[in-house]
N, C-alpha and C. Protein backbone atom coordinates (compact mmCIF):
# COMPACT_ATOMS: atom_id res chain seq x y z
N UNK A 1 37.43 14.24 74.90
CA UNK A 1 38.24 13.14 74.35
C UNK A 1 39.52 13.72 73.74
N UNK A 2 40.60 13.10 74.34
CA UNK A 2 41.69 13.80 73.15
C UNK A 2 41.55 14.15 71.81
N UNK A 3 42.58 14.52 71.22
CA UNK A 3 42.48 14.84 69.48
C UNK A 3 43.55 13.49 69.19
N UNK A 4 42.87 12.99 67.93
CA UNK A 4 43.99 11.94 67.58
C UNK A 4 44.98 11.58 67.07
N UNK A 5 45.59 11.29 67.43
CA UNK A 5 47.17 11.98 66.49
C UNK A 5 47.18 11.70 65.08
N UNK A 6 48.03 11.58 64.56
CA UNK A 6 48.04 12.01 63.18
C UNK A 6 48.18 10.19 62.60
N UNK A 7 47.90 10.43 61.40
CA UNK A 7 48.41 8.97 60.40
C UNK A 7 49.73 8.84 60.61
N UNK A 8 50.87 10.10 60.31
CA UNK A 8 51.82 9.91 60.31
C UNK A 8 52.63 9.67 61.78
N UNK A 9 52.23 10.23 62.79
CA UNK A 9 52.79 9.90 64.02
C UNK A 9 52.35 8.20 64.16
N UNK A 10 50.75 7.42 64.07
CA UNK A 10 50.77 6.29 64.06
C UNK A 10 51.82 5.99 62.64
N UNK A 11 52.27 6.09 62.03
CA UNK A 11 53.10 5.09 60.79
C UNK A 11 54.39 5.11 62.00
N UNK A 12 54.89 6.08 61.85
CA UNK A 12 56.27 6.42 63.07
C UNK A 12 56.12 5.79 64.38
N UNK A 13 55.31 5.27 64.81
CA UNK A 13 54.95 4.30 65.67
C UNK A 13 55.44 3.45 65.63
N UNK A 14 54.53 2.99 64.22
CA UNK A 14 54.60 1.36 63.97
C UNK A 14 56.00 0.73 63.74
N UNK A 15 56.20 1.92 62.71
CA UNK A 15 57.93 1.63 61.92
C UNK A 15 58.94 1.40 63.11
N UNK A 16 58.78 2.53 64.46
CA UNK A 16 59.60 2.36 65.56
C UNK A 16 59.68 0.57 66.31
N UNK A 17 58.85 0.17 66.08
CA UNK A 17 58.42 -0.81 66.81
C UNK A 17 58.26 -2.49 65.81
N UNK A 18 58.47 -1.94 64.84
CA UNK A 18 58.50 -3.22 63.34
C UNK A 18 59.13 -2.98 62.53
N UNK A 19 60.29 -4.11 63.07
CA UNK A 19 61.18 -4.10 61.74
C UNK A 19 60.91 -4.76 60.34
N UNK A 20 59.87 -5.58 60.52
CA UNK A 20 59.42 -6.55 59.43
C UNK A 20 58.27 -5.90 58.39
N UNK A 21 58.92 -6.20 57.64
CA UNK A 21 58.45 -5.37 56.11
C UNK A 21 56.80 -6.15 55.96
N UNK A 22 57.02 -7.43 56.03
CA UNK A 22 55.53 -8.14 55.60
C UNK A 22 54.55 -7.62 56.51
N UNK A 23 54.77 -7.79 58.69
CA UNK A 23 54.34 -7.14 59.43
C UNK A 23 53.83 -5.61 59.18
N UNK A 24 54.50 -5.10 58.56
CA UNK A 24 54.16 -2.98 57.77
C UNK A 24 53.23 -3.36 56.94
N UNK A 25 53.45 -4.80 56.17
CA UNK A 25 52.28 -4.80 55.06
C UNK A 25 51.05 -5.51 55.47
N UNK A 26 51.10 -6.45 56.58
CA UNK A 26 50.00 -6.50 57.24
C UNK A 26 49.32 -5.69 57.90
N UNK A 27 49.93 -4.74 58.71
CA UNK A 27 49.35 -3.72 59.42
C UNK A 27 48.30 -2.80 58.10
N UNK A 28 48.99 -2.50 56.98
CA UNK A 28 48.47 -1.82 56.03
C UNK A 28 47.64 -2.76 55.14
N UNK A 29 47.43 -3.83 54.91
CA UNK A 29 46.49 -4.66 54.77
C UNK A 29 45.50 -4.48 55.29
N UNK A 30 45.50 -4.62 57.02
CA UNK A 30 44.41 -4.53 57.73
C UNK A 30 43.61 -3.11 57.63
N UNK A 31 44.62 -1.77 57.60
CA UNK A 31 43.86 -0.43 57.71
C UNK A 31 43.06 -0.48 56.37
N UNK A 32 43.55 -0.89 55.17
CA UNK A 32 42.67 -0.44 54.34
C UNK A 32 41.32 -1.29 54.04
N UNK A 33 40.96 -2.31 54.51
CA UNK A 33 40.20 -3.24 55.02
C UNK A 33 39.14 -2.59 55.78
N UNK A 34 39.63 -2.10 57.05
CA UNK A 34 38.72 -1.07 57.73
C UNK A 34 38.45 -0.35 57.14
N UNK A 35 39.56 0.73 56.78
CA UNK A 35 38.92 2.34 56.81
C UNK A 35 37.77 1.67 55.49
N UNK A 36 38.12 0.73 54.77
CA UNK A 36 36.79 1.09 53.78
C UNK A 36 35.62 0.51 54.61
N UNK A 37 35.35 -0.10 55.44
CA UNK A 37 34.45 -0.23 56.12
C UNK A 37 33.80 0.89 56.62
N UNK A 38 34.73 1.71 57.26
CA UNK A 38 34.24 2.76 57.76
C UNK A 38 33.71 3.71 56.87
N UNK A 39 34.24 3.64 55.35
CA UNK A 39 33.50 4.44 54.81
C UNK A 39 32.16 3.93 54.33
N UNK A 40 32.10 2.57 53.99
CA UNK A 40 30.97 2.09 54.02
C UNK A 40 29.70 2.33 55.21
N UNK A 41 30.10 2.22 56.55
CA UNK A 41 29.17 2.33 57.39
C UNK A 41 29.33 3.47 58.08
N UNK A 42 29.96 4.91 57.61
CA UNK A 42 29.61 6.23 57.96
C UNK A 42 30.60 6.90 59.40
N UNK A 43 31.34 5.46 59.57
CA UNK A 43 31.92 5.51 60.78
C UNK A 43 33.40 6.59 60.28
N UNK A 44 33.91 6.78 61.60
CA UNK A 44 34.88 7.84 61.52
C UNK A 44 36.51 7.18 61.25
N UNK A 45 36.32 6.95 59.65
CA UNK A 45 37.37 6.62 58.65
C UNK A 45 39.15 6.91 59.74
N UNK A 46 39.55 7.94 60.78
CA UNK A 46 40.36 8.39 60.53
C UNK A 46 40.73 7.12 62.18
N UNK A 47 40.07 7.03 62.90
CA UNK A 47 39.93 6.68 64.21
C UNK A 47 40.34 5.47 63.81
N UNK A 48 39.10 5.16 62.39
CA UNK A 48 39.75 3.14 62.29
C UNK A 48 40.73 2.92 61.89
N UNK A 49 40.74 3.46 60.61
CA UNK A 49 42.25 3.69 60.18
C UNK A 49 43.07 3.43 61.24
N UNK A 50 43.68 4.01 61.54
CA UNK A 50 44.79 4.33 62.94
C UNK A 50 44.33 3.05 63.85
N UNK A 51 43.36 2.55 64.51
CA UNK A 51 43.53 2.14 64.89
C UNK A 51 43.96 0.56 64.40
N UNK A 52 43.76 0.64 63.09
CA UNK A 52 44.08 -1.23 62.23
C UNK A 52 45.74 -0.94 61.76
N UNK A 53 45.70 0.28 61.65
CA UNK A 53 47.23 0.60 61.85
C UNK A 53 48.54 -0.04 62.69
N UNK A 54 47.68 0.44 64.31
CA UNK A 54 48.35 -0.13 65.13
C UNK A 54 48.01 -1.01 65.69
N UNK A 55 47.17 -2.22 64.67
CA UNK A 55 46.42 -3.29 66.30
C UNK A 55 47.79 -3.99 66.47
N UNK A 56 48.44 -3.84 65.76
CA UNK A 56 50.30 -5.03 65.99
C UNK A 56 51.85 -4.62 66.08
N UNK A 57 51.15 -3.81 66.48
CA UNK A 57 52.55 -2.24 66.53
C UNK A 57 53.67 -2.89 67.60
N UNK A 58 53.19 -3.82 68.15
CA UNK A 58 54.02 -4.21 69.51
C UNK A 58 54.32 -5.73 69.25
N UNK A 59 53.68 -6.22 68.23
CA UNK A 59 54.40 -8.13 68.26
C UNK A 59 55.59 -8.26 67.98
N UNK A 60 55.96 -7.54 67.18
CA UNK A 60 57.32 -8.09 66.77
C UNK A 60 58.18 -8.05 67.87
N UNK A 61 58.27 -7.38 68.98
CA UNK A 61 58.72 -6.97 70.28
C UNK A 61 58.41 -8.08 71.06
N UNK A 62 57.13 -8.43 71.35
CA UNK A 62 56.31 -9.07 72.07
C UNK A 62 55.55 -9.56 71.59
N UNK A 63 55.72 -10.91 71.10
CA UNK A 63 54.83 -11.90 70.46
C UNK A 63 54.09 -12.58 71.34
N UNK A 64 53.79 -12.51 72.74
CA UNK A 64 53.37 -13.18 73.48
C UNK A 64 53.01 -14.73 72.85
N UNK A 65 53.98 -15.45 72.82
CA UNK A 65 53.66 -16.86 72.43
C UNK A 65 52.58 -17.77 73.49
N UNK A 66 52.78 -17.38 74.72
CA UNK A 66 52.02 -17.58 76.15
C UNK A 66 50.45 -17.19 76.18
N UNK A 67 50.03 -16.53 75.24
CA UNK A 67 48.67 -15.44 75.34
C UNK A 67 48.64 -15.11 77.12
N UNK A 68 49.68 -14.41 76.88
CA UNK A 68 49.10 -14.01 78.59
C UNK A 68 48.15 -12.36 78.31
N UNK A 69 47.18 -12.31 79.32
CA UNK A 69 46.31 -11.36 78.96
C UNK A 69 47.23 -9.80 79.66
N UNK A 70 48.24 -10.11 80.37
CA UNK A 70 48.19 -8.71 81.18
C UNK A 70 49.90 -8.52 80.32
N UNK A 71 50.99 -9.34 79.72
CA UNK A 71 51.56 -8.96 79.41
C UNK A 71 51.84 -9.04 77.93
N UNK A 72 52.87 -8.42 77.33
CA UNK A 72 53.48 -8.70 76.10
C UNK A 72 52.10 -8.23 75.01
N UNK A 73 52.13 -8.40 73.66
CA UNK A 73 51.12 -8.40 72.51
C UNK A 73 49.85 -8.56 73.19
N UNK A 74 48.51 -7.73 73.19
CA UNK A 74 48.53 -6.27 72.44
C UNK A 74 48.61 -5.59 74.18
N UNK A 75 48.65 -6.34 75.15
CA UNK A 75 48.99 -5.64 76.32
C UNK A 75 49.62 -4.34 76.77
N UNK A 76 51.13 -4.81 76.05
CA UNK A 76 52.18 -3.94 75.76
C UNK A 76 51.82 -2.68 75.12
N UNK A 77 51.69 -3.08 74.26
CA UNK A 77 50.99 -1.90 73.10
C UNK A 77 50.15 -1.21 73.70
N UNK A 78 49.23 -1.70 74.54
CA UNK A 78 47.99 -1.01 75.21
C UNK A 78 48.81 0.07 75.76
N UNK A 79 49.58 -0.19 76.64
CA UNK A 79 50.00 1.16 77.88
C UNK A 79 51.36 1.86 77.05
N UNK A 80 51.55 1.50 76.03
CA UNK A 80 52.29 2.80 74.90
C UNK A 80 51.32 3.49 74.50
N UNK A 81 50.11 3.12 74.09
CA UNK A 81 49.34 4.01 73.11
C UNK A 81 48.65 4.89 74.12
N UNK A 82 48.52 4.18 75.42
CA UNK A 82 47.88 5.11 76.41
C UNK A 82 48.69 6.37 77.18
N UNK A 83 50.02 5.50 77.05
CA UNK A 83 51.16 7.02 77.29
C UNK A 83 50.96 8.32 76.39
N UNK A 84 50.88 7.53 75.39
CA UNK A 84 50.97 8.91 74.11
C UNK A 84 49.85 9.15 73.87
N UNK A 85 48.86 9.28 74.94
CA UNK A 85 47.54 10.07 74.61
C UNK A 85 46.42 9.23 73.52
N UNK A 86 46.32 8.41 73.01
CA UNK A 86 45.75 7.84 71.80
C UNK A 86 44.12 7.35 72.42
N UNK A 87 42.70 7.52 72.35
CA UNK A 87 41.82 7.43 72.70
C UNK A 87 41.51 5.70 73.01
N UNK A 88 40.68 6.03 74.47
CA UNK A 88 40.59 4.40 74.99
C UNK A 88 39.76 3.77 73.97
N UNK A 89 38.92 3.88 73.05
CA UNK A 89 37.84 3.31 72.15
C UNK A 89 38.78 2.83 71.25
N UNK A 90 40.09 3.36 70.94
CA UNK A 90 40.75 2.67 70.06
C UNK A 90 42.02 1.48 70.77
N UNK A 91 41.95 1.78 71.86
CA UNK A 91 42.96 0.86 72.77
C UNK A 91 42.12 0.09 72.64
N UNK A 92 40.65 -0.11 73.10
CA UNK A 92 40.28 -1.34 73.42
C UNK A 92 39.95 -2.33 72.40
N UNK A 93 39.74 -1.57 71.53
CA UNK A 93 39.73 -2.49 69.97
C UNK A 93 40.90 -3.15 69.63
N UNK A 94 41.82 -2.84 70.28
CA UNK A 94 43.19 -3.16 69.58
C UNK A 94 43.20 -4.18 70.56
N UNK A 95 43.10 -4.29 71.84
CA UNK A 95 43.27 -5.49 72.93
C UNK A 95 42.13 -6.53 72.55
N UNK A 96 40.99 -6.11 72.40
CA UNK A 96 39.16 -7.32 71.84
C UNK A 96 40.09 -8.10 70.91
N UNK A 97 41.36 -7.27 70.05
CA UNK A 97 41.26 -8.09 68.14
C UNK A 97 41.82 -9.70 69.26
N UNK A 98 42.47 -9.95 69.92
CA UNK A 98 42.82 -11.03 70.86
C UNK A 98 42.04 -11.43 71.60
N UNK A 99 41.54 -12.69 70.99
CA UNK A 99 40.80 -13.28 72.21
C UNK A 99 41.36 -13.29 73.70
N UNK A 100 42.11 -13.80 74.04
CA UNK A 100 42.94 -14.07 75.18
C UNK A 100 43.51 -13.20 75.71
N UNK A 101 43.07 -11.69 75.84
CA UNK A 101 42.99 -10.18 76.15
C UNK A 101 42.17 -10.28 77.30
N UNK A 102 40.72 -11.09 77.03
CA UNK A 102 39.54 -10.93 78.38
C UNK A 102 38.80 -10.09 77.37
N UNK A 103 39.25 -9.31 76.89
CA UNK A 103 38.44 -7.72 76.17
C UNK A 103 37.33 -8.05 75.56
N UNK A 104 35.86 -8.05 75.60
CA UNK A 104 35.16 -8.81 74.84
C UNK A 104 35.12 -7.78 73.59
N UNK A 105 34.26 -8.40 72.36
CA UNK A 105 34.08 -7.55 71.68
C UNK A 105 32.88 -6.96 71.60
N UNK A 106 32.60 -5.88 71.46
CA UNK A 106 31.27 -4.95 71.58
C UNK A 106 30.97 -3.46 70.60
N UNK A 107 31.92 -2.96 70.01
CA UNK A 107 31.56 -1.80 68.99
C UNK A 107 32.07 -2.61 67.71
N UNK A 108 31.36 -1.64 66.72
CA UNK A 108 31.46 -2.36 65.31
C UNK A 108 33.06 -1.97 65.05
N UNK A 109 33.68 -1.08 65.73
CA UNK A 109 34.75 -1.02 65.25
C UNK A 109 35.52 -1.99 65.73
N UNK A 110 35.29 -3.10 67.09
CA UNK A 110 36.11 -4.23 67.57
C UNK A 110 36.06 -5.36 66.26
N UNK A 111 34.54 -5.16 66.24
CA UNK A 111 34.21 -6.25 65.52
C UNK A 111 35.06 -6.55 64.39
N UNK A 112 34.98 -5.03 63.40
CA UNK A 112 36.07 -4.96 61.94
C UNK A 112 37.31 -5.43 62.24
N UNK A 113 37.64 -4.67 63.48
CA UNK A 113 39.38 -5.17 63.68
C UNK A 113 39.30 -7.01 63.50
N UNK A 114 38.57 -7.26 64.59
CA UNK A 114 38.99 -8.49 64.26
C UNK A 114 38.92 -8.98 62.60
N UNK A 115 37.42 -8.95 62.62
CA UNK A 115 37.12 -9.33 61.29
C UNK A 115 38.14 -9.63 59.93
N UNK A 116 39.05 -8.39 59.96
CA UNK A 116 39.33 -8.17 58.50
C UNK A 116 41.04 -8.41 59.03
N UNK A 117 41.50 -8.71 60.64
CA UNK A 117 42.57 -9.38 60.52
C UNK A 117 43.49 -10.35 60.07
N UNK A 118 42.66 -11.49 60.57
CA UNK A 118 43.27 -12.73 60.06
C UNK A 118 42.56 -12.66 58.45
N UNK A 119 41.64 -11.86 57.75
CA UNK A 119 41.25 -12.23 56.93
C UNK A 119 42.58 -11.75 55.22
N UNK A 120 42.87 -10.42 56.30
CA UNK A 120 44.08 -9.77 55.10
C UNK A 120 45.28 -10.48 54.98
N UNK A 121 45.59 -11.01 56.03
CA UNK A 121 46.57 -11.66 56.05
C UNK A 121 46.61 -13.11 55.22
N UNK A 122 45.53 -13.74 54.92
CA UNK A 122 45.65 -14.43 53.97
C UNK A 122 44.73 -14.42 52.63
N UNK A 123 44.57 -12.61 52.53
CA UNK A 123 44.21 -12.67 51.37
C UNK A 123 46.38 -12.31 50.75
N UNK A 124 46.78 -11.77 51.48
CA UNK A 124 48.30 -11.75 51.32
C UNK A 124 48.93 -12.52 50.56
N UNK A 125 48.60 -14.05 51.59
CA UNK A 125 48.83 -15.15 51.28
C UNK A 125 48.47 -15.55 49.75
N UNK A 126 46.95 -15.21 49.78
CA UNK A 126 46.74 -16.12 47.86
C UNK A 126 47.18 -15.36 47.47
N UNK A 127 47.35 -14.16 47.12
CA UNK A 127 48.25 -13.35 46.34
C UNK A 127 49.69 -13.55 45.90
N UNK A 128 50.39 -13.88 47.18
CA UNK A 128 51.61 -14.26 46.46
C UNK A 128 52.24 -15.78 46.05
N UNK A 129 51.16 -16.45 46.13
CA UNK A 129 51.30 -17.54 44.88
C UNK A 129 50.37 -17.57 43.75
N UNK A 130 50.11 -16.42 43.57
CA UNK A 130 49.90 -16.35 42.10
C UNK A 130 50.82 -15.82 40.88
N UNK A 131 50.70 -16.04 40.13
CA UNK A 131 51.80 -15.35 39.37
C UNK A 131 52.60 -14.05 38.88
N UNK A 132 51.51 -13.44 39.36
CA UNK A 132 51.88 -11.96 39.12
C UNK A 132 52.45 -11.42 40.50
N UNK A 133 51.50 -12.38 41.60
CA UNK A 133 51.66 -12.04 42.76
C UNK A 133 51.22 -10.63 43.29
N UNK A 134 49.58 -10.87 42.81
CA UNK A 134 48.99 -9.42 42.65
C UNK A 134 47.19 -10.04 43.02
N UNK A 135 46.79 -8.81 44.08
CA UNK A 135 46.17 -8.69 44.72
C UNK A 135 44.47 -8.96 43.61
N UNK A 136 45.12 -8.55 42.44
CA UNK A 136 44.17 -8.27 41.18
C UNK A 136 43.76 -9.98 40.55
N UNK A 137 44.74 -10.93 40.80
CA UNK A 137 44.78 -12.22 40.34
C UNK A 137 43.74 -12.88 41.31
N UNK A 138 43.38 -12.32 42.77
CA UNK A 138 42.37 -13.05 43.72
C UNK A 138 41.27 -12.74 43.47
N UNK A 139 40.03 -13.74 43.91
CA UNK A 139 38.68 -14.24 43.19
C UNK A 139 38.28 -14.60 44.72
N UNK A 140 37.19 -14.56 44.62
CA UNK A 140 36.26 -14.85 46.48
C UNK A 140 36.28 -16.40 46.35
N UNK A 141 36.07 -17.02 44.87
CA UNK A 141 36.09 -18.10 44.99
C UNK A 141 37.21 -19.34 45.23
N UNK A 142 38.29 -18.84 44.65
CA UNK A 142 39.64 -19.28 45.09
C UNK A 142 40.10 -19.49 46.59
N UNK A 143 39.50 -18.07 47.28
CA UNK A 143 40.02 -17.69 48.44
C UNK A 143 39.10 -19.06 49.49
N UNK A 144 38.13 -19.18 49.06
CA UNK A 144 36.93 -19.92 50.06
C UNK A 144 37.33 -21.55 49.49
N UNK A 145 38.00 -22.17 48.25
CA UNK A 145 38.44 -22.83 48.14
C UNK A 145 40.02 -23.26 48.87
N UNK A 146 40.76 -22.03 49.14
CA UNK A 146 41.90 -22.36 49.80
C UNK A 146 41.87 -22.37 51.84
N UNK A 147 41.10 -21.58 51.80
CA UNK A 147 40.32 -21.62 53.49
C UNK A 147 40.02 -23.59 53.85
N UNK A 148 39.98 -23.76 52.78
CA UNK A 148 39.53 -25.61 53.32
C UNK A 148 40.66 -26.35 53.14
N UNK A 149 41.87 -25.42 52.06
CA UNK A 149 43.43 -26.34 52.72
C UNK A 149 44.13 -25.73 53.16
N UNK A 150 43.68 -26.92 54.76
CA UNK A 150 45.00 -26.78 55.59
C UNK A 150 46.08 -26.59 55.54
N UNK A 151 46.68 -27.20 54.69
CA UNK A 151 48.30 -27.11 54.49
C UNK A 151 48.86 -25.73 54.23
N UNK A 152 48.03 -24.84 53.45
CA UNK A 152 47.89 -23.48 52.86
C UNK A 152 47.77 -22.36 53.50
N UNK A 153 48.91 -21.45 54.28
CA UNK A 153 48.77 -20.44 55.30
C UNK A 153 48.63 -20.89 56.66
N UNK A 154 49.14 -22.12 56.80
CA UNK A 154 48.38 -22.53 58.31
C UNK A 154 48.46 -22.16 59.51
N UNK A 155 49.36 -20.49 59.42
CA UNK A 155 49.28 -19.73 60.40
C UNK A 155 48.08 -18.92 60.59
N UNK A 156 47.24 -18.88 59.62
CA UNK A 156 45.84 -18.29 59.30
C UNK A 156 44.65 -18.85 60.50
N UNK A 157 44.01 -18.83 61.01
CA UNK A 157 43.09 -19.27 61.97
C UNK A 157 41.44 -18.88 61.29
N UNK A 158 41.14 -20.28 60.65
CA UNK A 158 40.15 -20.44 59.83
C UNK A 158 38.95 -20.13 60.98
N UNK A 159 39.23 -20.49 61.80
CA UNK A 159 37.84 -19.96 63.04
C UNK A 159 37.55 -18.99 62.88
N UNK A 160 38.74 -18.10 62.99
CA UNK A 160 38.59 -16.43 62.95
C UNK A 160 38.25 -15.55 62.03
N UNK A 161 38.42 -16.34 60.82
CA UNK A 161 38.05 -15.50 59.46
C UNK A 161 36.25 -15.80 59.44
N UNK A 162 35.83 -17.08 59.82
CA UNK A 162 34.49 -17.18 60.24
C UNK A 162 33.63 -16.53 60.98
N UNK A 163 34.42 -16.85 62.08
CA UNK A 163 33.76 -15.53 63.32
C UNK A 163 33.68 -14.37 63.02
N UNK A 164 34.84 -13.86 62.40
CA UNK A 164 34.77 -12.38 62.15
C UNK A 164 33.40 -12.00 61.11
N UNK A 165 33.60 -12.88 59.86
CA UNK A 165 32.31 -12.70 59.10
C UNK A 165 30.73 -12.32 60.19
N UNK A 166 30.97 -13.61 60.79
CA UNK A 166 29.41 -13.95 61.35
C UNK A 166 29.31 -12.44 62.51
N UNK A 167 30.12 -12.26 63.43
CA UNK A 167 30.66 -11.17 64.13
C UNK A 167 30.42 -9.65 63.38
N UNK A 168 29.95 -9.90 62.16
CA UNK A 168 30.02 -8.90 61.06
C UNK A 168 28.59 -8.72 61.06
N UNK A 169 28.14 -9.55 60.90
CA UNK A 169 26.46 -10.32 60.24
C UNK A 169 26.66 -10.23 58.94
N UNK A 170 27.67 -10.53 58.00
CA UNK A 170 27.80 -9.86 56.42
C UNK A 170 28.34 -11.84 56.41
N UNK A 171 27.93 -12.07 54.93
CA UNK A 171 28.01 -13.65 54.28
C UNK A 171 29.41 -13.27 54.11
N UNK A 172 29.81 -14.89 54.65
CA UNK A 172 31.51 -14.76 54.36
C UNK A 172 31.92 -14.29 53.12
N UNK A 173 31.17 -14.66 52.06
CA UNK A 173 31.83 -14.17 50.92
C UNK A 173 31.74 -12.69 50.19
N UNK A 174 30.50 -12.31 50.92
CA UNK A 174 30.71 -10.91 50.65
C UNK A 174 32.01 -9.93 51.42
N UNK A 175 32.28 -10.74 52.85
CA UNK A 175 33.39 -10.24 53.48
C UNK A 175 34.19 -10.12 52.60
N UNK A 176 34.61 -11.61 51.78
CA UNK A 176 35.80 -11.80 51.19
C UNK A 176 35.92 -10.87 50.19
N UNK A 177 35.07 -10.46 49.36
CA UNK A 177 35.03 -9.70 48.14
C UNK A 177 35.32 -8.39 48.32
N UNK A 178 34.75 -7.50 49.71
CA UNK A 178 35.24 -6.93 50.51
C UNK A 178 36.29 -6.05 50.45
N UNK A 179 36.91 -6.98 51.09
CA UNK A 179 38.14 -7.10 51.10
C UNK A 179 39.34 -7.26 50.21
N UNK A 180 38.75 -7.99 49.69
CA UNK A 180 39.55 -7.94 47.99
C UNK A 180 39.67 -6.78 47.61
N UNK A 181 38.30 -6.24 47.45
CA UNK A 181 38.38 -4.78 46.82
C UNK A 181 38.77 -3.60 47.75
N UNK A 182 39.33 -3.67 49.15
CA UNK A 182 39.76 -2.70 49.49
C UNK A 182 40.96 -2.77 49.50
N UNK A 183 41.63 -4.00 49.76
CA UNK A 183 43.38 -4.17 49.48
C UNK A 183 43.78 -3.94 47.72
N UNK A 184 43.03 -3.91 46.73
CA UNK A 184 43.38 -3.16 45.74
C UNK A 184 43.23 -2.01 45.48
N UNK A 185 42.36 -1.29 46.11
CA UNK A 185 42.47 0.22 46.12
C UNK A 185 44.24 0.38 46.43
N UNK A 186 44.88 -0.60 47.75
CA UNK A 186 45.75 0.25 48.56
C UNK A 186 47.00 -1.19 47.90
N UNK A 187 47.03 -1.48 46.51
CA UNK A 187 47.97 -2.85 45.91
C UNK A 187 49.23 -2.18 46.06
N UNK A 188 49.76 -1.06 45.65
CA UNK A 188 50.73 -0.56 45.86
C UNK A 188 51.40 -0.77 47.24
N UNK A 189 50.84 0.29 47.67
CA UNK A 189 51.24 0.27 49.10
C UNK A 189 51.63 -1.22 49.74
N UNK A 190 50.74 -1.96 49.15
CA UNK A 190 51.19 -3.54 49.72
C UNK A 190 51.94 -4.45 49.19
N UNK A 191 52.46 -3.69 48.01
CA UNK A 191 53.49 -4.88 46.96
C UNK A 191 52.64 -5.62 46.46
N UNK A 192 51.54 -5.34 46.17
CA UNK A 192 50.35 -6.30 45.65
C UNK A 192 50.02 -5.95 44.15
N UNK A 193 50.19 -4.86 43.73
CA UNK A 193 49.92 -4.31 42.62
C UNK A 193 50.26 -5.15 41.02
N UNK A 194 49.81 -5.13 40.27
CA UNK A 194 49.45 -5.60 38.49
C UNK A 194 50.40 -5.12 38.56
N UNK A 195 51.35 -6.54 38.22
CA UNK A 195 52.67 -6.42 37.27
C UNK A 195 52.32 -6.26 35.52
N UNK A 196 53.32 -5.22 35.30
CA UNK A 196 53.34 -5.37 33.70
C UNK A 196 53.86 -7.18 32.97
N UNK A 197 53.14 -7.42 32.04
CA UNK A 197 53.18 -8.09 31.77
C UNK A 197 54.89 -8.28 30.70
N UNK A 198 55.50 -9.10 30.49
CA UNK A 198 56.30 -9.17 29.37
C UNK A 198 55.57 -9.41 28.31
């Protein structure tokens, strides 16, 4: 199997390929989501990492608005990461996180990708209407209260934060809590971090 490239060659990736700051902070939303998974379930922290890194390294380019399966988002992305050597177990996770890929899902590491996708992205969301606008202000219970309004993130795909749970076998709300607690390990990094108070 190849050797995998580095964190920093995937960041230099991503950055090449995303200009959007929130997109950098989703991507980094999602890795730290995983990798604590992976440290939770023994799995190889460096592989997931990297790969929740790059499951979106290519939308901003190619948003495939069409879901076409062979071109554009995560298509695209597929045959870059395969140019530059990057292992097929992590390509194919990155193509499964899309339904409309064909890719089914089948290793626990597809599963996480999806899982903790759409889920970071609107833990994002309650975060920055809170006041501090800090990752530290979100509660599992808030979050499972705002999942039922629509109006609230409605780029979020409430199916998917479900599926992913059940896809998990873990109770949605332990997902959620999760998750909470791995995007504050990494609040900084995400602009999420405990503001000083005045």
């Amino acid at each position: 199997m190849p050797a995998l490239p580095s964190r920093d060659d995937a960041w230099a990736l991503l950055c090449e390929y995303t200009q959007n700051e929130s997109l950098r902070k989703h991507a980094l939303a999602v890795e730290a989501s995983v990798r604590a998974y992976a440290r939770k379930t023994g799995a190889d922290e460096n592989l997931w990492g990297i790969t929740a890194l790059l499951h979106d390294f290519d939308y901003e380019r190619w948003p495939n608005d069409a879901h076409s399966p062979t071109e554009e988002h995560p298509a695209g992305g597929a045959a870059i990461l395969r140019e530059r050597g990057y292992p097929e177990e992590m390509i194919r996770a990155i193509l499964s996180h899309a339904d409309y890929s064909g890719v089914p899902r089948e290793t626990s590491l597809e599963h996480t990708l999806f899982a903790c996708d759409e889920l970071a992205g609107f833990l994002t969301a309650c975060s920055l209407v809170k006041p501090g606008k800090s990752i530290f202000e979100v509660e599992p219970d808030s979050v499972k209260r705002k999942l039922k309004d629509k109006a609230f993130a409605r780029g979020v795909n409430r199916e998917d934060v479900r599926k992913g749970a059940e896809e998990l076998g873990i109770p949605i709300d332990e997902h959620i809590a999760f998750c909470i607690a791995a995007m504050r390990e990494a609040a900084d990094a995400l602009g999420l971090e405990r503001k000083a108070t005045a």
